[in-house]
Protein backbone atom coordinates (compact mmCIF):
# COMPACT_ATOMS: atom_id res chain seq x y z
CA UNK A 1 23.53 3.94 -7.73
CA UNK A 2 24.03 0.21 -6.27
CA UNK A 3 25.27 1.54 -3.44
CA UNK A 4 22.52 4.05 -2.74
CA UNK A 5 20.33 1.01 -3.56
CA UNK A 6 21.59 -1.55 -1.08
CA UNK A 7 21.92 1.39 1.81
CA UNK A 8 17.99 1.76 1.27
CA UNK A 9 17.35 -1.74 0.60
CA UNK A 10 18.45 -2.54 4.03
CA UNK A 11 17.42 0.24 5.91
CA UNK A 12 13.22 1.17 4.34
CA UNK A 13 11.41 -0.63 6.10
CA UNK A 14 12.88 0.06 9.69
CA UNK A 15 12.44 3.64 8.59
CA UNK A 16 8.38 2.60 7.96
CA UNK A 17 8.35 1.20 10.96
CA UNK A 18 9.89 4.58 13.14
CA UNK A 19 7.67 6.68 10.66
CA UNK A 20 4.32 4.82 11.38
CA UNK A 21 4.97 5.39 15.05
CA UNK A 22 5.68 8.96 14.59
CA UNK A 23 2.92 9.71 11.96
CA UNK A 24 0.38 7.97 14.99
CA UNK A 25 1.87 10.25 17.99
CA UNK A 26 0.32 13.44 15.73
CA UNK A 27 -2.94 11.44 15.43
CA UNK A 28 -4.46 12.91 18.91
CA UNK A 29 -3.96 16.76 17.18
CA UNK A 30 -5.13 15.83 13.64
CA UNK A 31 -8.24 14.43 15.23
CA UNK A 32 -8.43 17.94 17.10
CA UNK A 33 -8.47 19.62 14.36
CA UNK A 34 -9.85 17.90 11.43
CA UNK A 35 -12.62 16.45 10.32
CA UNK A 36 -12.67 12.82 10.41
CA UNK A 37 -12.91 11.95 6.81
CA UNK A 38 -9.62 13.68 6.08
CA UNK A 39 -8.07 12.16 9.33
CA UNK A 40 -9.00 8.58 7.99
CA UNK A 41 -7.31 9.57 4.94
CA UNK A 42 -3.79 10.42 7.22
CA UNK A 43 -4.05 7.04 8.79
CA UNK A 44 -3.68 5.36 5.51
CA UNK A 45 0.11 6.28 5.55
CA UNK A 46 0.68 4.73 8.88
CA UNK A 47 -1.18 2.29 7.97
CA UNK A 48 0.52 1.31 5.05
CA UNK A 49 3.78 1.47 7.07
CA UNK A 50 2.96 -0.77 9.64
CA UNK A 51 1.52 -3.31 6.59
CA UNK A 52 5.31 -3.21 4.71
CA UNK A 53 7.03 -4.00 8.36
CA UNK A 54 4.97 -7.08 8.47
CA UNK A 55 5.11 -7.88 4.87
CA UNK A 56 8.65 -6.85 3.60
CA UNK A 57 10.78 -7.61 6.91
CA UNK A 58 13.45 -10.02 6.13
CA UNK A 59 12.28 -9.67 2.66
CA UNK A 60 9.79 -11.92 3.62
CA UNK A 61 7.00 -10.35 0.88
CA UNK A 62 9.63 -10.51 -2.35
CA UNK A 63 11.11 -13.75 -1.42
CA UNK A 64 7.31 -14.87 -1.47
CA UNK A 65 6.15 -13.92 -4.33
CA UNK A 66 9.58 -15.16 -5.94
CA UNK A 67 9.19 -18.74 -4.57
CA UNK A 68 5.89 -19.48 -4.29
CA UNK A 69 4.10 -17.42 -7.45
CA UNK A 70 6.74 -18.11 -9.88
CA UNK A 71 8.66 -20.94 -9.00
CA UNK A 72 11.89 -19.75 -7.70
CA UNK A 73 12.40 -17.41 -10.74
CA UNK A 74 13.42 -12.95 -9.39
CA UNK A 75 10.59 -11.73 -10.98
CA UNK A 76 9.79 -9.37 -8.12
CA UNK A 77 13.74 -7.08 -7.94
CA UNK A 78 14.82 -5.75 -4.82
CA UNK A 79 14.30 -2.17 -6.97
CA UNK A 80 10.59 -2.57 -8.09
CA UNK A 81 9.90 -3.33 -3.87
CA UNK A 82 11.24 -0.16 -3.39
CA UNK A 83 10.01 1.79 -6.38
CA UNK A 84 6.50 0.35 -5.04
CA UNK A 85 6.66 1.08 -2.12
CA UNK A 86 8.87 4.27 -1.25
CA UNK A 87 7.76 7.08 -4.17
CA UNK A 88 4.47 4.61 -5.42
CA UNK A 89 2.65 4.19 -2.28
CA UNK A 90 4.00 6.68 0.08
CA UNK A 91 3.53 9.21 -2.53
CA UNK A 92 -0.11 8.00 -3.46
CA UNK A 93 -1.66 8.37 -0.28
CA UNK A 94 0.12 11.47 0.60
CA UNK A 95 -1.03 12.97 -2.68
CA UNK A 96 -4.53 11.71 -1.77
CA UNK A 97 -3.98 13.36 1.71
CA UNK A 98 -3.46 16.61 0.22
CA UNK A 99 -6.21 16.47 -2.57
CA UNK A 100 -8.54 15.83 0.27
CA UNK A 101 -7.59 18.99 2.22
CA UNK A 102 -7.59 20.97 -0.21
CA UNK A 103 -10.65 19.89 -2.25
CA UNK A 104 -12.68 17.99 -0.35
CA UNK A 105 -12.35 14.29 0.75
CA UNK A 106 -13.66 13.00 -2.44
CA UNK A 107 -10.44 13.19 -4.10
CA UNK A 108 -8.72 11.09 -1.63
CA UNK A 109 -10.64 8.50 -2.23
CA UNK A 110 -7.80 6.60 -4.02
CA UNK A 111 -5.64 6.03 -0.61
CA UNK A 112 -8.64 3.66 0.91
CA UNK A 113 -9.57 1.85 -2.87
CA UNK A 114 -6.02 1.23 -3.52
CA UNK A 115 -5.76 0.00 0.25
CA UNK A 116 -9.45 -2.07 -0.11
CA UNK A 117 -7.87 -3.52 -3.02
CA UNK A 118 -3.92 -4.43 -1.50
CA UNK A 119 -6.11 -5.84 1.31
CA UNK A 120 -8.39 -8.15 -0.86
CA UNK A 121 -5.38 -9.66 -2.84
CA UNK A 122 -3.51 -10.46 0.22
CA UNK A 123 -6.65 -12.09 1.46
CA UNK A 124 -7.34 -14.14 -2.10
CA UNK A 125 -3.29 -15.11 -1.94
CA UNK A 126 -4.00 -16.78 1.42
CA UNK A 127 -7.15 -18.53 0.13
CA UNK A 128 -5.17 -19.58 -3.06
CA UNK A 129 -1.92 -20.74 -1.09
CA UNK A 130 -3.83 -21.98 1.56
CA UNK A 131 -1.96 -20.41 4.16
CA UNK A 132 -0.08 -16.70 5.36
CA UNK A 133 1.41 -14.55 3.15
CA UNK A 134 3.24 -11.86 3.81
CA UNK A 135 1.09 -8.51 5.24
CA UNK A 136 -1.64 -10.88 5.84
CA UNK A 137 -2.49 -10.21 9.04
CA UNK A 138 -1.88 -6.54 8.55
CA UNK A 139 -4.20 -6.64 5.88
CA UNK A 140 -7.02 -8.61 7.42
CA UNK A 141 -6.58 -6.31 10.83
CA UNK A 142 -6.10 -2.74 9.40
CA UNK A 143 -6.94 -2.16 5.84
CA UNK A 144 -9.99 -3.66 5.18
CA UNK A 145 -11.39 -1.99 8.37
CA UNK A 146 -9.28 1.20 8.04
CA UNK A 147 -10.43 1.21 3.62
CA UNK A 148 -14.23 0.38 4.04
CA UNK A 149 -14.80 3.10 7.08
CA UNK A 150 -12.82 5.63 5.38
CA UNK A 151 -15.12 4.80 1.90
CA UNK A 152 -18.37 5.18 3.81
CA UNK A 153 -17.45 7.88 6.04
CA UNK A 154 -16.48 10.05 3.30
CA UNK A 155 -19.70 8.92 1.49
CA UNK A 156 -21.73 10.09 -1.26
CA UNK A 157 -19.64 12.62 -2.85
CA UNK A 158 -20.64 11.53 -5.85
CA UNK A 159 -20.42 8.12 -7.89
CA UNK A 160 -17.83 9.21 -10.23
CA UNK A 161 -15.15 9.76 -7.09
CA UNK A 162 -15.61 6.35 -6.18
CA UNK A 163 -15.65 4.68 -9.72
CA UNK A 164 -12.34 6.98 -10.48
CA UNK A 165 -10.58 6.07 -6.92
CA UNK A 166 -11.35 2.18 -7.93
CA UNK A 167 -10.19 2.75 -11.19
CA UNK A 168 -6.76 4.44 -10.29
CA UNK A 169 -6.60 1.83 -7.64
CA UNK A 170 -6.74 -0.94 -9.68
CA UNK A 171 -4.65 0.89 -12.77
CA UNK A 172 -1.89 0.98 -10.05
CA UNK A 173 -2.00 -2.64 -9.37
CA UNK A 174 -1.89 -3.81 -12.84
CA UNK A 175 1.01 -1.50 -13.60
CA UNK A 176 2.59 -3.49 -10.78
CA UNK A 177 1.38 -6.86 -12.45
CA UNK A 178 3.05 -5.63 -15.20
CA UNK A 179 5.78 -5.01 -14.40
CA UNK A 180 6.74 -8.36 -13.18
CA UNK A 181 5.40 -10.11 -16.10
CA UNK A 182 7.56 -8.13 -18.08
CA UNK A 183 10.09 -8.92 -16.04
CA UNK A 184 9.33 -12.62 -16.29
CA UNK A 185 9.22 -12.50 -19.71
CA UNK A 186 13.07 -10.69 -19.62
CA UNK A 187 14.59 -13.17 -17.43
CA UNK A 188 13.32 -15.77 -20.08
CA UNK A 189 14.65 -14.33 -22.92
């Protein structure tokens, strides 16, 4: 299982990278043929990718968080970065991908609230730090523009999609908080 680890470890976010490219070659077709709300929703993969090449190259975002949040102390593991990212976020917005298709936008309304919300931490971090973080720029320059015009074009589909998008959104984050408090707490013990 270490093994299988380190291989992706060292290999994930190349693989984003080559994936996010690919996934935006289709985008020309996808606009053909579906409507735009549901198209939005697509991009956020992409998206997404492109955001963990900036923010996990070098292991750039962990290292980071490590050093700067909590003094030098691995409360972010190499295996939570991946968890996170590989089955959490990959598989969130292609879940909200297919809700969307298959019944109606509104319930893929978590992919751009979960982005919104990725984008506004990165964006508090750099007030806080006073400087770049990691996926900063990726977050400033796609998903706060890519999150807010996928939330109004897919519109008013009812307040209770929105508030439960949020909600999920920010339930996923805190499980992430979590997470690394616990782990914290672990490494001190």
């Amino acid at each position: 299982m270490q093994d299988l680890k380190e291989w992706l470890s060292s290999r994930w976010v190349a693989a984003a990278g080559f994936m996010a490219v690919a996934l935006l070659a289709i985008l020309p077709l996808l606009h053909a043929a579906y409507a735009l709300p549901l198209v939005l929703i697509f991009l956020h993969s992409p998206g997404y990718m492109l955001h963990q090449v900036e923010e996990h190259t070098g292991d750039r975002f962990r290292s980071f968080v490590n050093q700067r949040i909590f003094g030098g102390r691995n409360a972010l593991s190499v295996s939570a970065v991946l968890v996170v990212n590989i089955p959490v976020v990959w598989g969130v917005n292609l879940t909200a991908l297919y809700a969307a298709y298959l019944w109606g936008a509104g319930f893929g309304l978590v992919a751009p609230y979960a982005m919104l919300l990725n984008g506004v931490i990165h964006l508090a971090a750099a007030v806080r730090f006073r400087g770049y973080n990691p996926g900063l720029v990726t977050a400033l320059v796609l998903f706060l523009p890519l999150s807010l015009w996928t939330i109004f074009t897919v519109g008013p589909v009812g307040a209770g999609f929105h508030f439960a998008a949020f909600g999920v959104a920010v339930v996923l984050h805190l499980l992430i908080v979590a997470e690394i408090l616990m782990r914290v707490r672990r490494i001190a013990a």
